[in-house]
Protein backbone atom coordinates (compact mmCIF):
# COMPACT_ATOMS: atom_id res chain seq x y z
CA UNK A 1 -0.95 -11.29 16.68
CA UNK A 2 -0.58 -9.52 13.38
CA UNK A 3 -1.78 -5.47 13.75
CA UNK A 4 -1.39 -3.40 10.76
CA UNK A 5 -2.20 0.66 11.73
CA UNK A 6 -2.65 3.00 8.20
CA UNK A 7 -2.33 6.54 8.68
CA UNK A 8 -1.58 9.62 6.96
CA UNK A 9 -5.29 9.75 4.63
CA UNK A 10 -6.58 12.67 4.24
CA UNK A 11 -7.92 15.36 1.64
CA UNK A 12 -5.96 17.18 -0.61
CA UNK A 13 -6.36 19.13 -4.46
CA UNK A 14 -5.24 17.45 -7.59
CA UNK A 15 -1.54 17.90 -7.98
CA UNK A 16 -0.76 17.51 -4.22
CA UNK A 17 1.16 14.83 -2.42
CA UNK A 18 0.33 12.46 0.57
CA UNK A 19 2.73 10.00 2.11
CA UNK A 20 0.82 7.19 3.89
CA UNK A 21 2.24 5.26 6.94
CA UNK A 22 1.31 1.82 8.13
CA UNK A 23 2.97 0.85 11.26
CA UNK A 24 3.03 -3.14 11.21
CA UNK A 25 3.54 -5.71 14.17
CA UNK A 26 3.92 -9.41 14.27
CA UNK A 27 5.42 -9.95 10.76
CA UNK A 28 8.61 -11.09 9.57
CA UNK A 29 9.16 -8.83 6.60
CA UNK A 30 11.69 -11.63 5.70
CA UNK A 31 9.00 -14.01 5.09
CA UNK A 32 5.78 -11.45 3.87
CA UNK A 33 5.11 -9.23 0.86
CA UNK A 34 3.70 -5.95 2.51
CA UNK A 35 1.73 -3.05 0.34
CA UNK A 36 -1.13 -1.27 -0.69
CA UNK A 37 -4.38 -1.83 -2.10
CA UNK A 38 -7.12 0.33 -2.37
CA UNK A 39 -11.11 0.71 -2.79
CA UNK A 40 -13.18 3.26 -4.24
CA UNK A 41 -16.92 3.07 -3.82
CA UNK A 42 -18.50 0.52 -6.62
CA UNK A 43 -15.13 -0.71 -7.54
CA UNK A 44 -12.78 -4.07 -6.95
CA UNK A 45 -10.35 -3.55 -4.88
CA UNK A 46 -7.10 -2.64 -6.66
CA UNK A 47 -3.09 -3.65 -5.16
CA UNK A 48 -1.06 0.06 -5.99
CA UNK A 49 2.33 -0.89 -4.62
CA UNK A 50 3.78 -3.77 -3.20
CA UNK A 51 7.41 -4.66 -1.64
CA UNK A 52 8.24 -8.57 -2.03
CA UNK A 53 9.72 -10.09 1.15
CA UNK A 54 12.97 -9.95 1.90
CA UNK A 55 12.87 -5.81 0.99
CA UNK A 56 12.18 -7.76 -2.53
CA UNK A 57 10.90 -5.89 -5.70
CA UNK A 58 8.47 -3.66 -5.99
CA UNK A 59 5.74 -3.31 -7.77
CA UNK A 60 2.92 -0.82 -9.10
CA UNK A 61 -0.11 -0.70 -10.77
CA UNK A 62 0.23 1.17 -14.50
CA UNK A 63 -1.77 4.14 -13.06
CA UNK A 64 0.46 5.20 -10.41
CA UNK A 65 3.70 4.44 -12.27
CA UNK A 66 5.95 7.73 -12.15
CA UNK A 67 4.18 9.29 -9.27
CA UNK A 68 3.83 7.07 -6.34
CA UNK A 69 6.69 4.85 -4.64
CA UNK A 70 7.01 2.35 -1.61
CA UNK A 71 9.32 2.25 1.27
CA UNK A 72 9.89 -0.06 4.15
CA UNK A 73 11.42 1.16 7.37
CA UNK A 74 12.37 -2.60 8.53
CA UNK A 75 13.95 -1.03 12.26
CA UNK A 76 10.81 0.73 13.08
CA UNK A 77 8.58 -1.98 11.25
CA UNK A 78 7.33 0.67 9.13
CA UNK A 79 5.82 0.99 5.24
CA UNK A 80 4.85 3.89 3.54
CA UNK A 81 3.16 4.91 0.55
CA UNK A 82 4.39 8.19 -1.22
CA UNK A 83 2.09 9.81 -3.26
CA UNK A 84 3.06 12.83 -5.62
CA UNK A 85 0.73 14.37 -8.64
CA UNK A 86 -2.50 13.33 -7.17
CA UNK A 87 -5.61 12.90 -9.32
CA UNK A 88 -9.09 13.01 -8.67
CA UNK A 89 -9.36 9.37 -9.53
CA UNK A 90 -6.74 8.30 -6.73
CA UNK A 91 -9.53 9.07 -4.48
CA UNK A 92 -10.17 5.76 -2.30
CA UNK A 93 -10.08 3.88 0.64
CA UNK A 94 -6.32 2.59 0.97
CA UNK A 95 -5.29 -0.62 2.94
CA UNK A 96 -1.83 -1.62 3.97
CA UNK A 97 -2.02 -5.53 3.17
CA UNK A 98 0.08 -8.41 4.30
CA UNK A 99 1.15 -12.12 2.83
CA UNK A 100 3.61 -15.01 3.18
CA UNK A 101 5.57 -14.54 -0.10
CA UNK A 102 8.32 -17.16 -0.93
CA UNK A 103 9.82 -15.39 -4.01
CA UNK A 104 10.86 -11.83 -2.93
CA UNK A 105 8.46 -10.62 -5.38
CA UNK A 106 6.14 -7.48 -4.74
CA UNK A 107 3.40 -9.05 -7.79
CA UNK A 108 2.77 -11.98 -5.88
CA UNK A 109 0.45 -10.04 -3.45
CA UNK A 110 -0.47 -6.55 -5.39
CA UNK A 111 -2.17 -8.51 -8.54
CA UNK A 112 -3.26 -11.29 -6.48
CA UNK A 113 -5.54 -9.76 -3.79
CA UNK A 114 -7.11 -12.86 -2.72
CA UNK A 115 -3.85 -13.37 -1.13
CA UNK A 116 -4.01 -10.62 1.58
CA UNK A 117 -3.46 -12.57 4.61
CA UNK A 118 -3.72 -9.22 7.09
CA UNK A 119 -5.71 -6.22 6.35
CA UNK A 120 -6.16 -2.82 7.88
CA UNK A 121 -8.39 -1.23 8.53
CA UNK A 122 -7.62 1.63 5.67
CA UNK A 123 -7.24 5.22 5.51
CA UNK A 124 -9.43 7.66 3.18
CA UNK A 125 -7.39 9.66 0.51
CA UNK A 126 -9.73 12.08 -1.08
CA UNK A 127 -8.37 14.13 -4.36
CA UNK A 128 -10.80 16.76 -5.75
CA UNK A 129 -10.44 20.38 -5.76
């Protein structure tokens, strides 16, 4: 059974940092893209940053480029999401997201959504002062 844990949300002012943990089981990080996405209320769901299988390339949306950046801890099945400079429009619900990925690239899950093959269950990062 695939579990996929988020933690590390929480509140902080504009200009801050976070660093977001999601503590995976039951993949194969050899065989699955693994990222972020996030939601903010009455918007689509957005991919941030994405790691293509085999600890492939990464990849970010424009709007976090320069401030946030992935990592996977493959011993401890670990990713995290580091977040510096925080803006009041980074505010969301963030999901560590899961999906076979045969190229070792971090695009083919973080601009294709519909592709999320495991969710969880998200952690709320609010930025406002």
């Amino acid at each position: 059974e695939v579990q996929l844990v988020e933690s590390g949300g929480g509140s902080v002012q504009p200009g801050g940092s976070l660093t977001l943990s999601c503590a995976h089981s039951g993949l194969d990080l050899n065989d699955y893209a693994i990222g972020w996405f996030r939601q903010a209320p009455g918007k689509e769901r957005e991919g941030v940053a994405c790691i293509g299988s085999g600890d492939g390339t990464r990849w970010f949306t424009d709007s976090v480029k320069g401030r946030f950046s992935v990592s996977s801890d493959i011993a401890n099945n670990m990713v995290y999401l580091q977040m510096y400079r925080l803006k009041p429009e980074d505010t969301a619900n963030y999901y560590c997201v899961a999906a076979s990925d045969d190229y070792g690239l971090g695009q083919s899950l973080c601009r294709f959504p519909q592709r999320g093959r495991y969710w969880g269950q998200g952690t709320q990062v609010t930025v406002s002062s």
